[in-house]
C-alpha atoms as a PDB file:
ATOM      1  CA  UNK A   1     -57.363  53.640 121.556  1.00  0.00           C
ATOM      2  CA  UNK A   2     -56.200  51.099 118.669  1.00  0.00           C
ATOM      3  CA  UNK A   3     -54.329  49.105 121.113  1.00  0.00           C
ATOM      4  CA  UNK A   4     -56.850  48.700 123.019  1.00  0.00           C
ATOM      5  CA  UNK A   5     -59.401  47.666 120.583  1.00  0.00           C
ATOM      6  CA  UNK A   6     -56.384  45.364 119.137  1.00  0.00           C
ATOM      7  CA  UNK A   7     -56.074  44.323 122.828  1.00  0.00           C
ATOM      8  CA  UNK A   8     -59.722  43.417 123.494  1.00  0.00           C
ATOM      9  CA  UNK A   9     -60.227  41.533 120.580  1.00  0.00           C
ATOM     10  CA  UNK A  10     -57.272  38.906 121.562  1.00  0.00           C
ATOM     11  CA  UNK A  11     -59.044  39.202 124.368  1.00  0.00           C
ATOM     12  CA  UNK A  12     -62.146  37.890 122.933  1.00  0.00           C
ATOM     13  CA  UNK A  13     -60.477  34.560 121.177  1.00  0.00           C
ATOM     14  CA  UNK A  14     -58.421  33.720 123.827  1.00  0.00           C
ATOM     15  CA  UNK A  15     -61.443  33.340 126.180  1.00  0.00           C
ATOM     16  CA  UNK A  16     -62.709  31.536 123.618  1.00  0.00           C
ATOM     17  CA  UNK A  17     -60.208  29.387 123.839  1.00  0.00           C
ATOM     18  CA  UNK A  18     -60.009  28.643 127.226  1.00  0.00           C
ATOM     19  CA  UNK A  19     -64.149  27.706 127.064  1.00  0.00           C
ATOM     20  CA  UNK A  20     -62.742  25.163 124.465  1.00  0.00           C
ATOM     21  CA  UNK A  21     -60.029  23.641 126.699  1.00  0.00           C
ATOM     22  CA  UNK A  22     -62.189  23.351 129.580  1.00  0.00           C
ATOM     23  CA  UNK A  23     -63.396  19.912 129.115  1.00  0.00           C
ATOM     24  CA  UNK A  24     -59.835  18.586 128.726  1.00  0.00           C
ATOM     25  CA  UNK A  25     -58.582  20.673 131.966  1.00  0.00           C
ATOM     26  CA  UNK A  26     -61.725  19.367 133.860  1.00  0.00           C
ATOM     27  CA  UNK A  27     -60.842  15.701 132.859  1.00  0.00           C
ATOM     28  CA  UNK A  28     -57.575  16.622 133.797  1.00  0.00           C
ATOM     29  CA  UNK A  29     -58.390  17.725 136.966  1.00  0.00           C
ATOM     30  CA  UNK A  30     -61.014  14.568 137.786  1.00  0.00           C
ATOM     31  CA  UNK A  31     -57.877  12.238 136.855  1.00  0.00           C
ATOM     32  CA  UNK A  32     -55.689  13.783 139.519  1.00  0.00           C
ATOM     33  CA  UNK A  33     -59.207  13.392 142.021  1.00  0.00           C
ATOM     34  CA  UNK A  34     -59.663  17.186 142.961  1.00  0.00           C
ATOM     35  CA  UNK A  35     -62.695  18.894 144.212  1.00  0.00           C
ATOM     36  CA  UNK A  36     -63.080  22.111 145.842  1.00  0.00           C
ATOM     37  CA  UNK A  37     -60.357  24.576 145.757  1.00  0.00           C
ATOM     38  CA  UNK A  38     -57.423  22.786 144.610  1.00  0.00           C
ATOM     39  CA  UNK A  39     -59.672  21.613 141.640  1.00  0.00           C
ATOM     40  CA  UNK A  40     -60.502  25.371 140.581  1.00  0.00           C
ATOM     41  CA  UNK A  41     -57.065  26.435 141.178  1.00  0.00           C
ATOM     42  CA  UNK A  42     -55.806  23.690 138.903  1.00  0.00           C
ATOM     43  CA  UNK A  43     -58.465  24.164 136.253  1.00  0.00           C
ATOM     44  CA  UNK A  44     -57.748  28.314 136.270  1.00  0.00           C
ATOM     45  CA  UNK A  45     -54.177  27.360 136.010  1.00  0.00           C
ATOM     46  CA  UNK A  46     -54.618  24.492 133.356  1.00  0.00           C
ATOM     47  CA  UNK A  47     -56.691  26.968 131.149  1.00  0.00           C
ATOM     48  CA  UNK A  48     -53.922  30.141 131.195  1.00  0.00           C
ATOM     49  CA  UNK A  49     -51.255  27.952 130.209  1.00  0.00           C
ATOM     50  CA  UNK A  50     -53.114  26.300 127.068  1.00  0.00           C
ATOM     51  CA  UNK A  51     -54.231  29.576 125.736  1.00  0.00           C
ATOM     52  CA  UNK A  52     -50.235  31.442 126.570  1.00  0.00           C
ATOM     53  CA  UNK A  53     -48.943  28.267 124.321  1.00  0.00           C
ATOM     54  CA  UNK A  54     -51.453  28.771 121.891  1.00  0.00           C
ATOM     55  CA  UNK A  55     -50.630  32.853 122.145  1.00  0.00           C
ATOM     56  CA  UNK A  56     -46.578  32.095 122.078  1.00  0.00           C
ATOM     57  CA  UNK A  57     -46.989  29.183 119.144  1.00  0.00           C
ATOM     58  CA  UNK A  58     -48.872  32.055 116.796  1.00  0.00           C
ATOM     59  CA  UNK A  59     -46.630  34.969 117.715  1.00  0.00           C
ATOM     60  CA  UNK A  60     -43.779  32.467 116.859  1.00  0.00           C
ATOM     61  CA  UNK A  61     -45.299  31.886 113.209  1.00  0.00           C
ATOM     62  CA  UNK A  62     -45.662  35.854 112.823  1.00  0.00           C
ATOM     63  CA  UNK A  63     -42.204  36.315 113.360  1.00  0.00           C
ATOM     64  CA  UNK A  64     -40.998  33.969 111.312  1.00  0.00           C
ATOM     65  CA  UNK A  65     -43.375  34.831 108.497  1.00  0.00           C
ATOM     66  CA  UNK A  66     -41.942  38.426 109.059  1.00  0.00           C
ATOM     67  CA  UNK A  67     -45.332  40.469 109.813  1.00  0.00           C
ATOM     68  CA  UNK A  68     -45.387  43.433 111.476  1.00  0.00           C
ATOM     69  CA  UNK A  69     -48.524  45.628 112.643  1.00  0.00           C
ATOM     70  CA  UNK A  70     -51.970  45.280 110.877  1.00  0.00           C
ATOM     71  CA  UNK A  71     -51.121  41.885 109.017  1.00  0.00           C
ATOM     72  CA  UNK A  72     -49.313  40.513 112.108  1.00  0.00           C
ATOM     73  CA  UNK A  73     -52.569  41.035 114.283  1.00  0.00           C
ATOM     74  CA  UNK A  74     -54.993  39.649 111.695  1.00  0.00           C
ATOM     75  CA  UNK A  75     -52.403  36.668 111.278  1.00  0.00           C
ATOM     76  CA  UNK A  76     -52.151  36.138 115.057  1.00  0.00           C
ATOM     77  CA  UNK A  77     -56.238  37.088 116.128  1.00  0.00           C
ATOM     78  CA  UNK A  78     -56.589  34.050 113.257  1.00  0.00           C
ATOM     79  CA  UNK A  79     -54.010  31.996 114.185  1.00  0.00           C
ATOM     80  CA  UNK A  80     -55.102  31.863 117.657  1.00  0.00           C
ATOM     81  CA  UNK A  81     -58.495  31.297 116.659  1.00  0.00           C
ATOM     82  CA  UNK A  82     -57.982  27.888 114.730  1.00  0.00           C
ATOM     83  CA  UNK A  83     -56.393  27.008 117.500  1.00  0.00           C
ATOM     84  CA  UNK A  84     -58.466  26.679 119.614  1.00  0.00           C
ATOM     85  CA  UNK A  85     -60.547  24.118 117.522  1.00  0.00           C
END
């Protein structure tokens, strides 16, 4: 049951993140001059890999900081949150 609370609330700020970086994937995706399908493809795919670098840039920093368990989720949920600013 903790893991999944744990799990949702990543959850929660990674979405958030991805609402942040949709303006930048959008102009991404009007540079490259796609509509339809190929444009929501792109954006869907544009969006997973900014919040995964985000994800593997804060998971990074835990491990190297040497956190384990309670403090590494509150560093990462955090960490992941600034981010996305």
């Amino acid at each position: 049951m903790k893991k999944i609370f744990i799990a949702a609330i990543v959850g929660v700020f990674l979405a958030n993140f991805a609402f942040a970086d949709d303006a930048s994937c959008e102009s991404k995706a009007a540079d490259k001059k796609l509509n339809g399908a190929a444009k929501n493809s792109f954006i869907k795919k544009c969006e997973k890999d900014a919040v995964s670098d985000v994800q593997k840039a804060c998971d990074a920093k835990a491990a190297d900081k040497k956190l384990h368990g309670a403090a590494k989720n509150s560093f990462t949920k955090k960490c992941v949150a600034d981010g996305s600013k």
